[in-house]
N, C-alpha and C. Protein backbone atom coordinates (compact mmCIF):
# COMPACT_ATOMS: atom_id res chain seq x y z
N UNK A 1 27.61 32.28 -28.06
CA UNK A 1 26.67 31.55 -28.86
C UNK A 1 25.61 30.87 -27.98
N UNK A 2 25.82 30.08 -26.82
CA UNK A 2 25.31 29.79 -25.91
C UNK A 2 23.97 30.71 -25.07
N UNK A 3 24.54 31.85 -25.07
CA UNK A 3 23.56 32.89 -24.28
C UNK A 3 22.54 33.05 -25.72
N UNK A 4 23.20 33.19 -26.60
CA UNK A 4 22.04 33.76 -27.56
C UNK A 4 21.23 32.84 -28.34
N UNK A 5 21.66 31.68 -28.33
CA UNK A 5 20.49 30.14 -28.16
C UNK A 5 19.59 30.18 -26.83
N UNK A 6 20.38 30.18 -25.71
CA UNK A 6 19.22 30.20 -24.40
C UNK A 6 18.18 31.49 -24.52
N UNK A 7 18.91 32.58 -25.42
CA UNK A 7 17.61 33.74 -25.12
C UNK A 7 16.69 33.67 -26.53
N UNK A 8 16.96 32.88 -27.81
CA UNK A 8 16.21 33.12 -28.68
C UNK A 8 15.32 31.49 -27.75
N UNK A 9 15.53 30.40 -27.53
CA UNK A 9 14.69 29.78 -26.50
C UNK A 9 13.55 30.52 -25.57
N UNK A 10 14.01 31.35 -25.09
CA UNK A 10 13.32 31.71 -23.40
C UNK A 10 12.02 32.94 -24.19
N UNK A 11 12.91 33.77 -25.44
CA UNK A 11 11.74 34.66 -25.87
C UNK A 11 10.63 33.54 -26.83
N UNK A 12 11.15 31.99 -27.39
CA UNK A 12 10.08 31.39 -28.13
C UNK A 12 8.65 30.86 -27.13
N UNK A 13 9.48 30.25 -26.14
CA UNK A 13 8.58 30.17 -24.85
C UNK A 13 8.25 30.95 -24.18
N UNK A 14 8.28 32.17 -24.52
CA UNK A 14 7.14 33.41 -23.55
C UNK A 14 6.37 33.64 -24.34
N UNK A 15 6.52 33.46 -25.85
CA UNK A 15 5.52 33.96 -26.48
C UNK A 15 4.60 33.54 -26.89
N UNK A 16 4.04 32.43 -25.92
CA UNK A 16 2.74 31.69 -25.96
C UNK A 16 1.87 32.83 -24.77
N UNK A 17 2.70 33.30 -23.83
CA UNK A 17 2.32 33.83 -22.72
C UNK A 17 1.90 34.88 -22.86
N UNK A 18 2.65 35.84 -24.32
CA UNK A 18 2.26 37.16 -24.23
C UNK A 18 1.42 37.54 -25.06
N UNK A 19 0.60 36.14 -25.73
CA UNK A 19 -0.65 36.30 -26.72
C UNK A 19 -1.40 36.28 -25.65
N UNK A 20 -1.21 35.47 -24.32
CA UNK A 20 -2.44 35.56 -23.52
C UNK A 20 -3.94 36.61 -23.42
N UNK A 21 -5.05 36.31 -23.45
CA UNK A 21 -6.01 37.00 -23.33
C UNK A 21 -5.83 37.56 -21.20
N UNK A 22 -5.81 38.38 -21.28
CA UNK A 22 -6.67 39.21 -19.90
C UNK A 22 -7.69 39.89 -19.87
N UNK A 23 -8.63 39.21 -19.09
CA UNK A 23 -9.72 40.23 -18.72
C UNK A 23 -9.59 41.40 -17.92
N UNK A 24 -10.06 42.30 -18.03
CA UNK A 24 -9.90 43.25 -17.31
C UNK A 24 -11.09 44.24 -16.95
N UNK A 25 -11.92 44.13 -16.08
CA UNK A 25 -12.68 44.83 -15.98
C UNK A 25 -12.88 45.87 -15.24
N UNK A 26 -13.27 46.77 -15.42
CA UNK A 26 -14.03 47.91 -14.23
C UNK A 26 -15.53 47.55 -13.50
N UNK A 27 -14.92 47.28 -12.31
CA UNK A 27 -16.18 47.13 -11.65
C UNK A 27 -16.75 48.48 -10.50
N UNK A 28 -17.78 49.09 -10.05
CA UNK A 28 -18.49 49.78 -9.55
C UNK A 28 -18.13 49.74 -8.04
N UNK A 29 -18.25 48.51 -7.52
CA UNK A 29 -17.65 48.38 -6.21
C UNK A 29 -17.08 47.10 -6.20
N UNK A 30 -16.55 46.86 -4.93
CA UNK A 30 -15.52 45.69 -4.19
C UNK A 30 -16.90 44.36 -4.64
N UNK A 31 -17.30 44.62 -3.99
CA UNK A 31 -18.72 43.47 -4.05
C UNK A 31 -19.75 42.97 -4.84
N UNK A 32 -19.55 44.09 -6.35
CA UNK A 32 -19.76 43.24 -8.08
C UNK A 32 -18.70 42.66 -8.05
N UNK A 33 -17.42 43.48 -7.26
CA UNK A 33 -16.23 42.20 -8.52
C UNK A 33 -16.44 41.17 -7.62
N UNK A 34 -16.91 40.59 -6.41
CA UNK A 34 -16.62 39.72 -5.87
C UNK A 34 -18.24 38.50 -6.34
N UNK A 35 -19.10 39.47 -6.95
CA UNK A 35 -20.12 38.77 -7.62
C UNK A 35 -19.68 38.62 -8.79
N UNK A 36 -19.26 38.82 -9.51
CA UNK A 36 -17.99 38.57 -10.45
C UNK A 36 -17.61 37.34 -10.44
N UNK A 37 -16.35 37.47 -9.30
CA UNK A 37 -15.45 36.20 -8.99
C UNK A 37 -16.49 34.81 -8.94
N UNK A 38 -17.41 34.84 -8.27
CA UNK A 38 -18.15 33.92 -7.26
C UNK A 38 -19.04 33.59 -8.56
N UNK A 39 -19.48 34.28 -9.53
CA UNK A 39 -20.18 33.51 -10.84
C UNK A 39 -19.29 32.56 -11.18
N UNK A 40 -18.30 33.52 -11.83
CA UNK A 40 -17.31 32.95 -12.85
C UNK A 40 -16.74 31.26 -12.46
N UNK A 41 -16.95 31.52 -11.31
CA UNK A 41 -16.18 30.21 -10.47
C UNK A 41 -17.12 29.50 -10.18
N UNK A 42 -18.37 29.83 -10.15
CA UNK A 42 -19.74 28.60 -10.44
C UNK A 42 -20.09 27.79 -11.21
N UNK A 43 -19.65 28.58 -12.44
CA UNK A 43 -20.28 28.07 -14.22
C UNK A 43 -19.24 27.27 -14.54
N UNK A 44 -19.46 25.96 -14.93
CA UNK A 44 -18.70 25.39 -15.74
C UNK A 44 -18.36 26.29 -17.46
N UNK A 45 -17.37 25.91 -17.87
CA UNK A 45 -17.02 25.81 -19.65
C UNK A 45 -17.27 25.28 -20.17
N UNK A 46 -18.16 25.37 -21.41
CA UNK A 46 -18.83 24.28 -22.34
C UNK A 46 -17.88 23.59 -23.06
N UNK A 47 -16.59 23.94 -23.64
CA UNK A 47 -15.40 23.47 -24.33
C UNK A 47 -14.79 22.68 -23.32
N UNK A 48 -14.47 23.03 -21.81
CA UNK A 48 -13.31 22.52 -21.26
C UNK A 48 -14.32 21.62 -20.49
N UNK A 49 -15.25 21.20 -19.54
CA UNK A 49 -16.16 20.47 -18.92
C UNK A 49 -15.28 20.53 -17.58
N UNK A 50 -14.23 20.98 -17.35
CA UNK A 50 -13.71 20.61 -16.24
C UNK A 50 -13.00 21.69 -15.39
N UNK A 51 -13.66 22.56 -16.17
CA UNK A 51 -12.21 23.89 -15.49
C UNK A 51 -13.97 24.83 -15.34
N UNK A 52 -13.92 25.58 -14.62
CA UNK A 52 -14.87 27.06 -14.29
C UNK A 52 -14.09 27.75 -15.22
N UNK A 53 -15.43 28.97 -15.49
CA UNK A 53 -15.18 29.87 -16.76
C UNK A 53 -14.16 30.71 -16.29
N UNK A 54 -13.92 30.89 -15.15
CA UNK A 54 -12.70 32.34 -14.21
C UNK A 54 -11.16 31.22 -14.88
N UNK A 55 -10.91 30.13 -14.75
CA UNK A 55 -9.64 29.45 -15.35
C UNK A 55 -9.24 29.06 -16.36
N UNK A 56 -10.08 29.15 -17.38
CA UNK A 56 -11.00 28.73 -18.59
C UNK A 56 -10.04 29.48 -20.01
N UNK A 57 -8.90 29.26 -20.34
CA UNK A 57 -8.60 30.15 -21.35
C UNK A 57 -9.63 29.42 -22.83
N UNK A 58 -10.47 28.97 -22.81
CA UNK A 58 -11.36 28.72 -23.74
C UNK A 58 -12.14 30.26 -24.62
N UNK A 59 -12.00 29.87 -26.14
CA UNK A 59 -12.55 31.56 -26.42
C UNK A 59 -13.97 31.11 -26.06
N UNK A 60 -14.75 30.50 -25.73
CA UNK A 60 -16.60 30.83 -24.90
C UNK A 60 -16.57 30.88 -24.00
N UNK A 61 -15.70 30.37 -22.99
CA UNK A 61 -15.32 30.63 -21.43
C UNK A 61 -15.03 32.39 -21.44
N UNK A 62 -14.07 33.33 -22.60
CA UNK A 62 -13.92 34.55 -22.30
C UNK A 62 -15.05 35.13 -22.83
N UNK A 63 -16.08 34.85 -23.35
CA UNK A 63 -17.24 35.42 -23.90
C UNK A 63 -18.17 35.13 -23.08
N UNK A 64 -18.19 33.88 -22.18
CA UNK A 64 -19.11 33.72 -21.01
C UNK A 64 -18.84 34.63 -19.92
N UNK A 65 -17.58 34.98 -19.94
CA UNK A 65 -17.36 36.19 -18.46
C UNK A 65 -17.38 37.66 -19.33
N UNK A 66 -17.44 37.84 -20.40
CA UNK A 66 -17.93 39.17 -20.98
C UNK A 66 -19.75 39.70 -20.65
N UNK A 67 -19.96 37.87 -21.16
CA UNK A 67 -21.71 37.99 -20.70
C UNK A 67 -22.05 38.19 -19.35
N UNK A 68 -21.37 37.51 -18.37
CA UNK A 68 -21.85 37.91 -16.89
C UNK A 68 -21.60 39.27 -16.77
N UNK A 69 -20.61 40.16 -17.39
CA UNK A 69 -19.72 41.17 -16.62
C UNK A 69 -21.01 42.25 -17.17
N UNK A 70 -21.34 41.87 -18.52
CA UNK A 70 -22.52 42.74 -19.22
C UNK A 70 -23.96 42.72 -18.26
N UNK A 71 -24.27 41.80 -17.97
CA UNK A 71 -25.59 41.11 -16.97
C UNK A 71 -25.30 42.06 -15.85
N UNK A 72 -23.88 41.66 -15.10
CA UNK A 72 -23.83 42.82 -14.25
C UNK A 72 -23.90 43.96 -14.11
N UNK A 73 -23.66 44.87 -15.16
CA UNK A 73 -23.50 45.97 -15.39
C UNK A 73 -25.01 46.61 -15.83
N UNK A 74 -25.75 45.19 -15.90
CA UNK A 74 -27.57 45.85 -16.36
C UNK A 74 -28.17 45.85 -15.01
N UNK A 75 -27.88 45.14 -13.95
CA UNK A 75 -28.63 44.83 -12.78
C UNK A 75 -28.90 43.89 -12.67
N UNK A 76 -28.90 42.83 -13.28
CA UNK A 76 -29.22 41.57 -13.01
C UNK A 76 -28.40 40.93 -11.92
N UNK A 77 -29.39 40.31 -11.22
CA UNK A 77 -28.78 39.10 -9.90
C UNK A 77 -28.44 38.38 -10.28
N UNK A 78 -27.81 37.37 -9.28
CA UNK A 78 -27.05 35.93 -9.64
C UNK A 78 -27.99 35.36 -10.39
N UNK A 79 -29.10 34.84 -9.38
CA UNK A 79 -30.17 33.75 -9.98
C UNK A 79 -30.45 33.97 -11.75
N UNK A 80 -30.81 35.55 -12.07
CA UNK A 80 -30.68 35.63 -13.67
C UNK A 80 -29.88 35.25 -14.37
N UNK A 81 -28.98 35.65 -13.89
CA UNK A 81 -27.42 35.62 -14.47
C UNK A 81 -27.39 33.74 -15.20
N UNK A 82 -27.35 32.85 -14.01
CA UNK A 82 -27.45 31.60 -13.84
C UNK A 82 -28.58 30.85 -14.51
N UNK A 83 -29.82 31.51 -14.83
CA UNK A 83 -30.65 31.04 -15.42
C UNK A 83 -30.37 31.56 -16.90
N UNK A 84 -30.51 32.44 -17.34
CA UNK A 84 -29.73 32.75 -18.53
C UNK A 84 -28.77 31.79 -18.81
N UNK A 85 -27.68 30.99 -18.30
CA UNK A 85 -26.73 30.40 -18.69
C UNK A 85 -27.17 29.00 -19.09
N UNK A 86 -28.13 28.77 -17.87
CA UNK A 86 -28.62 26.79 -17.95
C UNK A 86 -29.38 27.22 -19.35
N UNK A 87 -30.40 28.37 -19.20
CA UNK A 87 -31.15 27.97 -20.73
C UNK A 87 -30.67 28.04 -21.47
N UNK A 88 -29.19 29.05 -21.67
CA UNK A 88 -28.41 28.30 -23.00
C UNK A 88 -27.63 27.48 -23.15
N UNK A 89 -27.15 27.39 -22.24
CA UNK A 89 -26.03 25.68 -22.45
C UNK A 89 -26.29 24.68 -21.77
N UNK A 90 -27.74 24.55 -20.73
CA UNK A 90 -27.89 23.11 -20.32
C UNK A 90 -27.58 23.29 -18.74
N UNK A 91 -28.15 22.04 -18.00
CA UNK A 91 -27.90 21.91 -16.79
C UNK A 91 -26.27 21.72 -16.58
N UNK A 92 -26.02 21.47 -17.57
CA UNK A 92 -24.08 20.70 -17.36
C UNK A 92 -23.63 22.12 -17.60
N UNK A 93 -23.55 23.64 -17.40
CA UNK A 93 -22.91 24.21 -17.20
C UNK A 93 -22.78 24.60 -15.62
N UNK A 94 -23.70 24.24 -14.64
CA UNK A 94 -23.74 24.39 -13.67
C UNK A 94 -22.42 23.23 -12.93
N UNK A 95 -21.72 23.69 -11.87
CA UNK A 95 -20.96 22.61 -11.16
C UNK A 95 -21.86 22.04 -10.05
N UNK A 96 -22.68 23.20 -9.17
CA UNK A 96 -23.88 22.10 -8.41
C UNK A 96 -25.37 22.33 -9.00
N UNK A 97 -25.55 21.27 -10.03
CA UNK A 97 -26.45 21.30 -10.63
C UNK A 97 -28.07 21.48 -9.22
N UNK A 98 -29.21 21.75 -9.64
CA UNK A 98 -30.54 22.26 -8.66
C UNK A 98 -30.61 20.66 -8.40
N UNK A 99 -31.90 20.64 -7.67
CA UNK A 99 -32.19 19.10 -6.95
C UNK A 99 -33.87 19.10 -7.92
N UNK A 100 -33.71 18.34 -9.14
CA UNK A 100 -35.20 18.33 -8.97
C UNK A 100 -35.34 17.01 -9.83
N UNK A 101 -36.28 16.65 -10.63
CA UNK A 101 -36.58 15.33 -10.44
C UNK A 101 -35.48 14.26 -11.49
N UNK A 102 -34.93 15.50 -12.39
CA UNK A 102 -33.99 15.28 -13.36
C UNK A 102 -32.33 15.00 -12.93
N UNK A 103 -32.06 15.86 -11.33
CA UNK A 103 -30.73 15.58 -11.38
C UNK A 103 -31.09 14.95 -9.82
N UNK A 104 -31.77 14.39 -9.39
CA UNK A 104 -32.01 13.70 -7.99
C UNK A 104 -31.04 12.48 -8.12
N UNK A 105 -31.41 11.73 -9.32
CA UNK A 105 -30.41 10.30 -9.40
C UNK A 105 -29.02 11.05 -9.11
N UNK A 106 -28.11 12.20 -9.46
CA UNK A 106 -26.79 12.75 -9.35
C UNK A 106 -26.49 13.00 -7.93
N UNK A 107 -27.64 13.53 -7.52
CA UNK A 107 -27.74 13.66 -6.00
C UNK A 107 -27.65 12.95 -4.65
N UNK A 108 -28.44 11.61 -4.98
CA UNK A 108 -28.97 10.93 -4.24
C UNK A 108 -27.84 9.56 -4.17
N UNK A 109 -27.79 9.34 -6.03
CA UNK A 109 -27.12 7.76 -6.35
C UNK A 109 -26.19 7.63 -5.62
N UNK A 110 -25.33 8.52 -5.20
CA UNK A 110 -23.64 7.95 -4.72
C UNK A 110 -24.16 7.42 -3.07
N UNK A 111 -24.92 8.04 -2.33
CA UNK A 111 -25.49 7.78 -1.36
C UNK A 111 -26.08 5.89 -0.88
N UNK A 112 -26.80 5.82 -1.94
CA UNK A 112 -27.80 4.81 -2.78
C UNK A 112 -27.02 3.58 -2.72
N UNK A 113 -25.64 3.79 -3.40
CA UNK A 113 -24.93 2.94 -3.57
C UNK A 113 -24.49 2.08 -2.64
N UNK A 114 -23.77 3.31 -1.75
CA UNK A 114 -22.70 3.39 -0.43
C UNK A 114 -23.98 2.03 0.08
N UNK A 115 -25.29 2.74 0.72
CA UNK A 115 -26.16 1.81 1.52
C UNK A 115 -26.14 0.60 0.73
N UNK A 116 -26.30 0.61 -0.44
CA UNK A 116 -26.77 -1.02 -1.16
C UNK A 116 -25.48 -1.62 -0.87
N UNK A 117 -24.23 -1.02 -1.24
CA UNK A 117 -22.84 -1.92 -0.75
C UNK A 117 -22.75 -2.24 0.58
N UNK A 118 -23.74 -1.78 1.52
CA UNK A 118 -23.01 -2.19 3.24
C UNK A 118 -24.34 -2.99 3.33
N UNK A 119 -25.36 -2.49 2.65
CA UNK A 119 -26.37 -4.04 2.73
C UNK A 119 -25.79 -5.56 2.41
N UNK A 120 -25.21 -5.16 0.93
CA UNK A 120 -24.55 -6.89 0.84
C UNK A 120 -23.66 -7.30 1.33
N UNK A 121 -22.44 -6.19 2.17
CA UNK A 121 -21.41 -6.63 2.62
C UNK A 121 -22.09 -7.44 3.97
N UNK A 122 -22.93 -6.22 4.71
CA UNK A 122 -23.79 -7.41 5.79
C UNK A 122 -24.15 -8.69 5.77
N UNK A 123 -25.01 -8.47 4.65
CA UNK A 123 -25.66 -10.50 4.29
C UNK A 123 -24.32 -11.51 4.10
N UNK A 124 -23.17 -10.98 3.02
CA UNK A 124 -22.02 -12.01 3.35
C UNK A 124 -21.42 -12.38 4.29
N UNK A 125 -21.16 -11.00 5.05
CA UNK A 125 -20.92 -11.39 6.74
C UNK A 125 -21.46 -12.10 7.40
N UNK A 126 -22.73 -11.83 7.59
CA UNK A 126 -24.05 -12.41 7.91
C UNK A 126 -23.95 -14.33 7.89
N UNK A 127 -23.72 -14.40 6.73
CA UNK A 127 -23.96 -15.89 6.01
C UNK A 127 -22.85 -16.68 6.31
N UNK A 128 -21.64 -15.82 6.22
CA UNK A 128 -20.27 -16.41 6.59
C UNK A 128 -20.23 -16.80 8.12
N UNK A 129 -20.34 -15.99 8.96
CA UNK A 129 -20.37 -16.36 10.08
C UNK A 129 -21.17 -17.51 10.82
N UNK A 130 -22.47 -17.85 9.86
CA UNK A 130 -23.42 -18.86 10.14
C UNK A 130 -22.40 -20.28 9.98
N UNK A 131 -21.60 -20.42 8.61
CA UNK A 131 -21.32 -21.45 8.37
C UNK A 131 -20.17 -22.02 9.05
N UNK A 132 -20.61 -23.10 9.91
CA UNK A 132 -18.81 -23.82 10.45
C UNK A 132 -17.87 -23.81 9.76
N UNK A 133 -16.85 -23.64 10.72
CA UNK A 133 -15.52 -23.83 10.22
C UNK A 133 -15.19 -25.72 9.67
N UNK A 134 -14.40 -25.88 8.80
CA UNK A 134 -14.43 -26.84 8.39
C UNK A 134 -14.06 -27.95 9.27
N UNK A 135 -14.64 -28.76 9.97
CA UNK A 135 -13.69 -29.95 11.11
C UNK A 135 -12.61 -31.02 10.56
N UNK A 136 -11.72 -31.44 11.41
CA UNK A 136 -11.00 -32.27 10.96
C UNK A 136 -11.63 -33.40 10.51
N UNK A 137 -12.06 -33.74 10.69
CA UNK A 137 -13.52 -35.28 10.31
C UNK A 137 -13.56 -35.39 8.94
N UNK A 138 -12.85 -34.04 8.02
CA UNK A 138 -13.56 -34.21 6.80
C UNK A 138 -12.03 -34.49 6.40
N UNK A 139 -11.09 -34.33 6.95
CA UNK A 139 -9.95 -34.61 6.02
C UNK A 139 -9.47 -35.98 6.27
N UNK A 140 -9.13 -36.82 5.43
CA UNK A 140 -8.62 -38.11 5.56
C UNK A 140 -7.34 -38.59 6.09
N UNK A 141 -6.78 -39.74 5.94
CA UNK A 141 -5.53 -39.99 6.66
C UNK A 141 -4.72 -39.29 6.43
N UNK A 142 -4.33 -39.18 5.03
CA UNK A 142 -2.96 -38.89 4.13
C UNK A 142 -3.11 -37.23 4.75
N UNK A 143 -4.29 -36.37 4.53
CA UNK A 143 -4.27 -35.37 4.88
C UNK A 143 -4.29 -34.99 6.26
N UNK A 144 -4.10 -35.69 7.62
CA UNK A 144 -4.23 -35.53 8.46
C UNK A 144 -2.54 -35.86 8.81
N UNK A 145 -1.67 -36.76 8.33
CA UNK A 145 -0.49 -36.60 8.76
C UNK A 145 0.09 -35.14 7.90
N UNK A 146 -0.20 -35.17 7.23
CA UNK A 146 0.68 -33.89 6.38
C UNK A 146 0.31 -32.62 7.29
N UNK A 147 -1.05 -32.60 7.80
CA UNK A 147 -1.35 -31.22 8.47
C UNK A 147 -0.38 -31.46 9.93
N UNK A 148 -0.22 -32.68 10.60
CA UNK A 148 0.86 -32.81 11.50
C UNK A 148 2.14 -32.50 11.12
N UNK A 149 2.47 -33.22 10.19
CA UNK A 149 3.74 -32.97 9.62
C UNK A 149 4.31 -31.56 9.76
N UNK A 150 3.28 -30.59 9.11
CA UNK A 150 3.26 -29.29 8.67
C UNK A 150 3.33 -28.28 10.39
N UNK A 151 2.66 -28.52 11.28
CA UNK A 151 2.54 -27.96 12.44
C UNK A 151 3.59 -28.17 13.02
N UNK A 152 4.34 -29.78 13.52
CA UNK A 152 5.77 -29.60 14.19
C UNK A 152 6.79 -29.06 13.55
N UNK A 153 7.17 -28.53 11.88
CA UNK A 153 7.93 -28.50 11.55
C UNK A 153 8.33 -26.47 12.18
N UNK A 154 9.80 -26.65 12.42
CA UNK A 154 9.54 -25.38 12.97
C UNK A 154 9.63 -24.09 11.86
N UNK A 155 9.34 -23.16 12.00
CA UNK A 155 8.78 -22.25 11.07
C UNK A 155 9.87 -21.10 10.93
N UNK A 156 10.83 -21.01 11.52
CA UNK A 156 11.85 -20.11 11.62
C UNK A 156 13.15 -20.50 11.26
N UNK A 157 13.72 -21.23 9.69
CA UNK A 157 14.90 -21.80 9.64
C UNK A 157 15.57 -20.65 9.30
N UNK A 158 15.26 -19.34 8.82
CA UNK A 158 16.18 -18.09 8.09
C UNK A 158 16.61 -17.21 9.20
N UNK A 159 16.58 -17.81 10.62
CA UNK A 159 17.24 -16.74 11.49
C UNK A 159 18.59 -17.80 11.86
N UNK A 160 19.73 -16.89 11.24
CA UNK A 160 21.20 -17.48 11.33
C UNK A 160 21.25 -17.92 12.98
N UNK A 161 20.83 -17.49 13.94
CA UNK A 161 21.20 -17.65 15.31
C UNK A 161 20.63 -18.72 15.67
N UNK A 162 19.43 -19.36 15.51
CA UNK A 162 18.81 -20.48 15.64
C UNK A 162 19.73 -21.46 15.13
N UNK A 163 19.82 -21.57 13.67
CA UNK A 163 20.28 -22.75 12.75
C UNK A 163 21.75 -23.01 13.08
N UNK A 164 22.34 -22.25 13.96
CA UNK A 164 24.09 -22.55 13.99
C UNK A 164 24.06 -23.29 15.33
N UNK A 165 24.97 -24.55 15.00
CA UNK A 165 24.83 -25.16 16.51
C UNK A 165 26.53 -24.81 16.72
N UNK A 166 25.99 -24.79 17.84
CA UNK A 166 27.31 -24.59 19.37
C UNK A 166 28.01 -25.67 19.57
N UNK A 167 29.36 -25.30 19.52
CA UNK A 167 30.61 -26.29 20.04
C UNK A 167 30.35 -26.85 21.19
């Protein structure tokens, strides 16, 4: 009874696996499929935003690598290929979006930042270091025995070998 619970189990859980879609293409030579690979793994997925269309079990991710595989098969170069894609789904299908005046802030900002954060970390440094350390002059009596108090007292009572006195 045991075996035939673990195998009606093991065939419910494969059979997510064996609906799987595979692509499968015929390519011409070694070096479409590798223009192939090298698209597919450029273009973002409009459904998933986070996965490339080659990992993409999304159904427009498998219709986006039907469209490249078709593009390829007409002659079209990368650059077409890639422009065809931004004009239909936008600069956000690209993973390194172009440099122009629209994605410069994406480009530039993390950079931007980094410098503006080591600018202000400077000036605090900067400012801190100007200001004295506080002198004793400013603390009063009561606070001037307690900071004595506090300095002779010795600082190590939790080591057993110290605290045990000798016969």
């Amino acid at each position: 009874m045991r075996r035939w619970c673990a195998a009606v189990l093991l065939s419910v859980g494969l059979a997510g696996v064996a609906h799987a879609a595979i692509d499968t293409y015929q390519f011409n030579s070694e070096a479409e499929r590798a223009r192939y690979r090298d698209l597919t793994q450029e273009l973002r997925c409009p459904k998933c935003q986070n996965q490339d269309i080659a990992d993409s079990n999304a159904p427009i991710a498998a219709d986006l690598r039907r469209e490249i595989y078709r593009m390829l098969g007409e002659g079209k170069d990368n650059q077409q290929i890639i422009d065809f894609m931004v004009d239909r789904y936008g600069e956000f299908v690209r993973y390194k979006p172009a440099l122009n005046a629209r994605t410069s802030l994406l480009w530039f900002g993390p950079a931007g930042l980094l410098v503006i954060g080591l600018v202000v970390i400077g000036f605090i440094v900067r400012r801190r270091r100007g200001q004295p350390a506080v002198p004793l002059t400013e603390l009063d009596s009561a606070q001037r025995a307690r900071l004595a108090q506090l300095l002779r007292v010795d600082v190590a009572p939790s080591d057993p070998l110290k605290n045990k006195e000798h016969p």
